[in-house]
Protein backbone atom coordinates (compact mmCIF):
# COMPACT_ATOMS: atom_id res chain seq x y z
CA UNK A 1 -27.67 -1.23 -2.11
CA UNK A 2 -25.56 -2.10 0.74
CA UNK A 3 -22.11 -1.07 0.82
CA UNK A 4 -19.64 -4.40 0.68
CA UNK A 5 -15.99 -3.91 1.97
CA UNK A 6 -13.66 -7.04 1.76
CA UNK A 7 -10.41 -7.21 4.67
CA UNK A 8 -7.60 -8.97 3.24
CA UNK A 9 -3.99 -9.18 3.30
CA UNK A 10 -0.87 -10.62 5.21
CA UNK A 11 -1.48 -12.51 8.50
CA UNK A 12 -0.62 -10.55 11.51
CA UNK A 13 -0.96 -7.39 9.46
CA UNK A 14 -3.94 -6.07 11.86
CA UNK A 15 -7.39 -7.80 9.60
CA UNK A 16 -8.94 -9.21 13.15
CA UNK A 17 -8.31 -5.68 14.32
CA UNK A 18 -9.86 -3.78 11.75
CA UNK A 19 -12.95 -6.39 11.65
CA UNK A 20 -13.49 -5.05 15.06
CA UNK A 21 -13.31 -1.86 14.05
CA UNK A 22 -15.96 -2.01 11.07
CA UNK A 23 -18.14 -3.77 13.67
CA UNK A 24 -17.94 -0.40 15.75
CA UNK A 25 -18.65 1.10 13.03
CA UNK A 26 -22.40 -0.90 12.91
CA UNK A 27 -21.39 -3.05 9.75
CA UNK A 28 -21.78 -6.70 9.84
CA UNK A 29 -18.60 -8.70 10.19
CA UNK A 30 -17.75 -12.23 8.24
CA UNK A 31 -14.56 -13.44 9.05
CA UNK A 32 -12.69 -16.37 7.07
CA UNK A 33 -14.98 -17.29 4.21
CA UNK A 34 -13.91 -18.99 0.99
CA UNK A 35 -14.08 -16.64 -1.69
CA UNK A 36 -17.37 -18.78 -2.99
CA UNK A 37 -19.79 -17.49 -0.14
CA UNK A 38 -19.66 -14.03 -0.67
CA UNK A 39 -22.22 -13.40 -3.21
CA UNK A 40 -24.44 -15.44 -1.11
CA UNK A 41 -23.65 -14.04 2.28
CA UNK A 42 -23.73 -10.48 0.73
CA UNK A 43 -27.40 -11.18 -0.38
CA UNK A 44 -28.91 -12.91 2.68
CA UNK A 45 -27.31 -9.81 4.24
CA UNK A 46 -29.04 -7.13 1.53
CA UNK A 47 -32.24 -9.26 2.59
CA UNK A 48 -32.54 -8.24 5.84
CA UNK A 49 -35.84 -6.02 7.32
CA UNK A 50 -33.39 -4.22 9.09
CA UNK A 51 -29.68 -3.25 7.38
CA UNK A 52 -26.90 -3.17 9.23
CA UNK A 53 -24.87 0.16 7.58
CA UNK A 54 -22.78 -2.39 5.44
CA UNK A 55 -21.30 -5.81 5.39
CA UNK A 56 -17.56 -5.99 5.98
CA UNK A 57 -15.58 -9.30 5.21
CA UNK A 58 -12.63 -11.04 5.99
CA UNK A 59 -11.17 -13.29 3.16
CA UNK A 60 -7.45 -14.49 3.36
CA UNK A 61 -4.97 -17.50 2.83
CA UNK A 62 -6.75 -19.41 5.63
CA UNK A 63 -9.47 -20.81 3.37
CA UNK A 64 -6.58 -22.37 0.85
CA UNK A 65 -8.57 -21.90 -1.98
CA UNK A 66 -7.52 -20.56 -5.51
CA UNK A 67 -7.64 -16.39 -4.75
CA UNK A 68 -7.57 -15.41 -8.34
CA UNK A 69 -11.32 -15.69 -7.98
CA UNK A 70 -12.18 -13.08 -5.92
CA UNK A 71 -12.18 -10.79 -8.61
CA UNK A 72 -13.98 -12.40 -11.28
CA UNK A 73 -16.93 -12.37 -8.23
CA UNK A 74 -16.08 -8.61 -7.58
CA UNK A 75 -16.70 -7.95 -10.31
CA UNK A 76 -20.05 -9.69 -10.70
CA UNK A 77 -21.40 -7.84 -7.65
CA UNK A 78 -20.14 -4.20 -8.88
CA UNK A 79 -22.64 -5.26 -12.21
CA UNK A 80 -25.75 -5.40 -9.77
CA UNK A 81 -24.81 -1.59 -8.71
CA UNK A 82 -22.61 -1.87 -5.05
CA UNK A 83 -19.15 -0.81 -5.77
CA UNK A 84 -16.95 -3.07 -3.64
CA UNK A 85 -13.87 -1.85 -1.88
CA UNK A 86 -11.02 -3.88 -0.83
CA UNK A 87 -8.58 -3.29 1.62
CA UNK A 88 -5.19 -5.15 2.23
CA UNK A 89 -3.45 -4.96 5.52
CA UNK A 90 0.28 -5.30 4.91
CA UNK A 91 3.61 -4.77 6.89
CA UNK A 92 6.66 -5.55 6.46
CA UNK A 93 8.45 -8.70 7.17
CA UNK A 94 10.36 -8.25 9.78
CA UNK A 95 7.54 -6.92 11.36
CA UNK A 96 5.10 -9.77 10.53
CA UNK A 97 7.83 -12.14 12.29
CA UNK A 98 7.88 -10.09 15.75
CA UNK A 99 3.80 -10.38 15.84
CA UNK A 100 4.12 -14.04 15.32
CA UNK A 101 6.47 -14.19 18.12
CA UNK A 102 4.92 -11.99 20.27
CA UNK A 103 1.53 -13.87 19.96
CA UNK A 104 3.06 -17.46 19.85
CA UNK A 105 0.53 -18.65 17.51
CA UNK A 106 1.41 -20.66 14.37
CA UNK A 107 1.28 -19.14 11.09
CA UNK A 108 -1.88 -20.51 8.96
CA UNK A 109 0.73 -21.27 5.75
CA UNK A 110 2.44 -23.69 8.50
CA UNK A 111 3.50 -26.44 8.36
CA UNK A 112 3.43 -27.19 4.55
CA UNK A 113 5.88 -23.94 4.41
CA UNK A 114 8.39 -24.49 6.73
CA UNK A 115 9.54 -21.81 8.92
CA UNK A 116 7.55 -17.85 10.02
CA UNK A 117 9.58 -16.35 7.53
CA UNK A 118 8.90 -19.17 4.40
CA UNK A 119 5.12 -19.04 5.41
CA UNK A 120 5.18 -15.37 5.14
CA UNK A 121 6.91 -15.32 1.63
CA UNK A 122 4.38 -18.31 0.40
CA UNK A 123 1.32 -16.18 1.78
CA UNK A 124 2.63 -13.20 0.05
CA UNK A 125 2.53 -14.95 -3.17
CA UNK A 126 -1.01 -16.49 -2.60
CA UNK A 127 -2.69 -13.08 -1.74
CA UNK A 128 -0.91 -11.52 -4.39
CA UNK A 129 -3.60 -11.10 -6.99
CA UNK A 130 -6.30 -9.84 -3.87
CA UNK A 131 -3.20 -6.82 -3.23
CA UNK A 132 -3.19 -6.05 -7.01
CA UNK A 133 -6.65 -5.19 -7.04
CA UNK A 134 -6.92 -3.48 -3.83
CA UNK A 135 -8.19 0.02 -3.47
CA UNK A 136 -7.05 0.49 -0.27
CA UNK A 137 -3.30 -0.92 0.49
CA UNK A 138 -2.73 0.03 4.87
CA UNK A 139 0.78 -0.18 5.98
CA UNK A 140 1.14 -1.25 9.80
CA UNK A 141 4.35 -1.80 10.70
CA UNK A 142 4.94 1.64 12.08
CA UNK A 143 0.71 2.13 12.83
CA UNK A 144 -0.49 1.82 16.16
CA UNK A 145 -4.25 0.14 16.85
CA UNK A 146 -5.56 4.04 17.82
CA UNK A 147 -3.79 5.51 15.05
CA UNK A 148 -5.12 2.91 12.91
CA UNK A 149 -8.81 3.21 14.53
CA UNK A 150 -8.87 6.77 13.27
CA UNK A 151 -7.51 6.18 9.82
CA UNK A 152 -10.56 3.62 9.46
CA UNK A 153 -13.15 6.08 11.29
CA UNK A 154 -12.10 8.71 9.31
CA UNK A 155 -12.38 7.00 5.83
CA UNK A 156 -15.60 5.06 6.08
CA UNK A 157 -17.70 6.52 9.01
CA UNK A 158 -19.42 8.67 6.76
CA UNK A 159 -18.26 7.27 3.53
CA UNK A 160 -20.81 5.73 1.00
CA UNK A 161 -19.01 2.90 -0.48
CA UNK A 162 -20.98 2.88 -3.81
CA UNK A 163 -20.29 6.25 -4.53
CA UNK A 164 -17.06 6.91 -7.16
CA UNK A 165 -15.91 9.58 -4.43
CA UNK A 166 -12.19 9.77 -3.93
CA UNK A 167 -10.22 9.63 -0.21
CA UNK A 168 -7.13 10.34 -0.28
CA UNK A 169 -4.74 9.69 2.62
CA UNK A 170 -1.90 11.57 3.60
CA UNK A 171 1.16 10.27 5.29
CA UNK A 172 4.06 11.86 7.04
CA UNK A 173 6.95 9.63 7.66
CA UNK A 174 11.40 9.37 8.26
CA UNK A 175 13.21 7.79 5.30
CA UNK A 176 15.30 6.41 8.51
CA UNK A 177 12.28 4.03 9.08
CA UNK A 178 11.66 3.14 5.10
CA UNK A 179 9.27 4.09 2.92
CA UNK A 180 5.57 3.09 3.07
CA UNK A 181 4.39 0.51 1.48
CA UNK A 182 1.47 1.99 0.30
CA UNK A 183 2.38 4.92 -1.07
CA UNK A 184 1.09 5.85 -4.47
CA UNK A 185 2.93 9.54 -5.04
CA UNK A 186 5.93 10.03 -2.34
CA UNK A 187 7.38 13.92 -2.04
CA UNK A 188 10.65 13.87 -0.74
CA UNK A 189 11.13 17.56 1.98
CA UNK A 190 14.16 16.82 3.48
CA UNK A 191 15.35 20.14 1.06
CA UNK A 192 13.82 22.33 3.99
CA UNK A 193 15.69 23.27 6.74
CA UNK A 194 15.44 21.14 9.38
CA UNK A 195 14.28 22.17 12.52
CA UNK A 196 16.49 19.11 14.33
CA UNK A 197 19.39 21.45 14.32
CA UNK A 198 17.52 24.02 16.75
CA UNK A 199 17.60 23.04 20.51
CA UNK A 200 14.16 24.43 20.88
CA UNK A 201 12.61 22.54 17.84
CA UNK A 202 14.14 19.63 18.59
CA UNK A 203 11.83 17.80 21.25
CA UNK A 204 8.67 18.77 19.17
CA UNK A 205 7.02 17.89 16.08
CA UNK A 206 5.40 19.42 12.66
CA UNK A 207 1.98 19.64 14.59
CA UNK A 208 3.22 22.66 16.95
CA UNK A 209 2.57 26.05 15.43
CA UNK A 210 6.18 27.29 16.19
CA UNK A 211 7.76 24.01 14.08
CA UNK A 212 5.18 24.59 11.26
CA UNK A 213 6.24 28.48 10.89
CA UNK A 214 9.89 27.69 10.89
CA UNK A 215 10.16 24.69 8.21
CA UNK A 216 7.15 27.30 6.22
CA UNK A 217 9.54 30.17 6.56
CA UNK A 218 12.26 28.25 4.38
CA UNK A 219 12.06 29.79 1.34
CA UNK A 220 11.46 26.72 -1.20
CA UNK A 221 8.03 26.06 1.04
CA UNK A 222 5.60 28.19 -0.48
CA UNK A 223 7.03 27.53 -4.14
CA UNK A 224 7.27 24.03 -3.53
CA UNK A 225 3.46 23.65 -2.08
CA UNK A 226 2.33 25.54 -5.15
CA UNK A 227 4.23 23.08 -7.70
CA UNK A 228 2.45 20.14 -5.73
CA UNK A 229 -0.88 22.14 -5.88
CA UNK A 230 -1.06 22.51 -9.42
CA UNK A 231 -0.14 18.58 -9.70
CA UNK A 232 -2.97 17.54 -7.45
CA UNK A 233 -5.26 19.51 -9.62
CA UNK A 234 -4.38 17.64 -12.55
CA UNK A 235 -3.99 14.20 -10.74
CA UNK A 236 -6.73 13.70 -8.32
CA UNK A 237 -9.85 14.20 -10.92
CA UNK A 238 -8.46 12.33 -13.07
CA UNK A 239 -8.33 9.49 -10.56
CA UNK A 240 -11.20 9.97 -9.17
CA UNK A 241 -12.71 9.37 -13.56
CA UNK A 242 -10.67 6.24 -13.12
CA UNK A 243 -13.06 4.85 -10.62
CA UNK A 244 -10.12 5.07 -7.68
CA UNK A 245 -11.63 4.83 -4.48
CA UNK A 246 -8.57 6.17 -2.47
CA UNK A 247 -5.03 7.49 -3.49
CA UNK A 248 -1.80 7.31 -0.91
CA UNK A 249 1.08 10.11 -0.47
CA UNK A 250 3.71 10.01 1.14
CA UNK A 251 5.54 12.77 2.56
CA UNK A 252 9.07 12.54 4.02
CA UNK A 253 11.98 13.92 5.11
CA UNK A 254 14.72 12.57 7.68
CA UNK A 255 13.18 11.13 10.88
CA UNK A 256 9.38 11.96 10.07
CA UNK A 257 9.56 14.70 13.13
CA UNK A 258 9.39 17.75 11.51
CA UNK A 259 9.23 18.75 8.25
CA UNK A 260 7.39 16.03 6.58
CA UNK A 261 4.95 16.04 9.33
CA UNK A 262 4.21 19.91 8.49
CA UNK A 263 4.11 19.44 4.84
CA UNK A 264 1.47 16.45 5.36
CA UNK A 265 -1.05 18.94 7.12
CA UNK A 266 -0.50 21.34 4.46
CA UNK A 267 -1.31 18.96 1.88
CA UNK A 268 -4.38 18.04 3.91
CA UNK A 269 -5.36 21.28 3.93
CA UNK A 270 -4.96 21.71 0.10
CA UNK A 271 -6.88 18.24 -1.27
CA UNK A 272 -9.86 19.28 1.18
CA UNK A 273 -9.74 22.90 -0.50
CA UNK A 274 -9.96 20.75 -3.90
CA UNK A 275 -13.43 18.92 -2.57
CA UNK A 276 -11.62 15.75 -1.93
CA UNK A 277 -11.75 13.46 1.70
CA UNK A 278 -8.49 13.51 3.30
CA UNK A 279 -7.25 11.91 6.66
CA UNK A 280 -3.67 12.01 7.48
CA UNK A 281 -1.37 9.98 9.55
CA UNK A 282 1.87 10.75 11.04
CA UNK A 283 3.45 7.51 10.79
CA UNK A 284 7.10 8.40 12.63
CA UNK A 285 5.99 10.87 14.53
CA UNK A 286 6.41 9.63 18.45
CA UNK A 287 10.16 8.35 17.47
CA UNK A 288 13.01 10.23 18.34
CA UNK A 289 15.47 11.22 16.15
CA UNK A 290 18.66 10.12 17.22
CA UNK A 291 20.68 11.47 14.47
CA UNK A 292 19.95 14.59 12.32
């Protein structure tokens, strides 16, 4: 069967981008159909002599039809054997406003809604049932288009979407900055020392060898890496029997520089040692800390 993947979420949150992206990826791009199409467009697709290596669609507020319903069909198509996944693009408002300012093009809840900011709010209520059965929820605002392009790569180049195999992605970030809004399990590190306070450290990040053995040299690392092991052992099968498709943590400490940044690749390390997928993303990583 041919794996389906459905792009949703908040205008301006990156869906045209990551339509592009599946299309690199050889699947077949929809963009902007109402939610009753996609059985049929999925089929004529499945028809095909020659497959395409799956069918990715786009379905948001722009068709202004009743949302609820895309899971009711969802859930139709996972009966005939293809396990769906969805994805929701989100970021945070103030975020969603710059884009729309940036690009100078109206948003698609306008004019009915008033202002950027009301058409954001009423959009986030429409696609609310679509981000409550998501399997994938990808945070933005901080995410850059190549940093995104290798999140996506990494999670469904090679991934069979019909199979009940669990990805989970890592992310590093700075509580400065907020927490993500994806995040399903969020370790706080800032307990470590902090390599901020050495003039050496300071310029670098958790990826350089010489950062990683100072915040691992702390001597709550190794203990605290062993808690989180024997919780990821419990957690991730049992997620995985769930039928989850992907799991989020979050990892941060002050700035997302340092310490959270090393933690991340340990954690990496660990889930792929379990059998899992992992990809990571170091969400805060090119800011600079201006204050410890």
């Amino acid at each position: 069967m041919l794996p389906l993947v459905i792009i949703t979420g908040m205008s301006g949150a990156g869906k045209a981008t990551v339509a592009r992206m599946f299309e690199d990826l050889d699947y077949s791009v929809v963009d902007n159909i109402p939610p009753s199409l996609l059985t049929p467009i999925y089929m004529l697709t499945a028809s095909r002599a020659e497959l395409p290596r799956g069918l990715a669609v786009v379905i948001d507020s722009r068709c202004h039809q009743n949302l609820d319903a895309v899971g009711p069909i969802l859930d139709e198509i996972t009966l005939s054997g293809v396990r769906p996944v969805l994805i929701f693009l989100d970021a945070e408002e103030n975020s969603l406003v710059q884009r729309f300012k940036e690009t100078r093009r109206p948003h698609p809840m306008l004019p009915g809604s008033g202002g950027i900011i009301q058409g954001i709010r009423a959009e986030r209520a429409m696609v609310a049932p679509l981000k409550d059965r998501a399997d994938k929820i990808i945070d933005t605002t901080g995410t850059s288009v190549p940093e995104l392009r290798e999140l996506i790569a990494a999670s469904f180049s090679e991934l069979d979407t019909r199979a009940n195999s669990l990805t989970v992605m890592v992310t590093s970030f700075g509580y400065k900055y907020g927490l993500p809004l994806d995040a399903d399990l969020v370790f706080d590190v800032r307990f470590l020392r902090n390599p901020y306070y050495s003039d050496t450290l300071r310029d670098l990040d958790g990826r350089n060898a010489v950062v990683a053995s100072f915040v691992m040299g702390d001597d709550g690392a190794e203990d605290f890496l062993a808690s989180v092991k024997n919780l990821l052992y419990t957690f991730l099968p049992r997620y995985e029997l769930e039928g989850k498709a992907y799991i989020s943590i979050a990892v941060g400490c002050t700035g997302g520089q340092h310490r959270s940044v090393v933690i991340a690749e340990e954690f990496v390390n660990m889930v792929r040692d379990m059998g899992f997928r992992s990809v990571v993303l170091h969400r805060d990583v090119a800011r600079r800390l201006a204050t410890p």
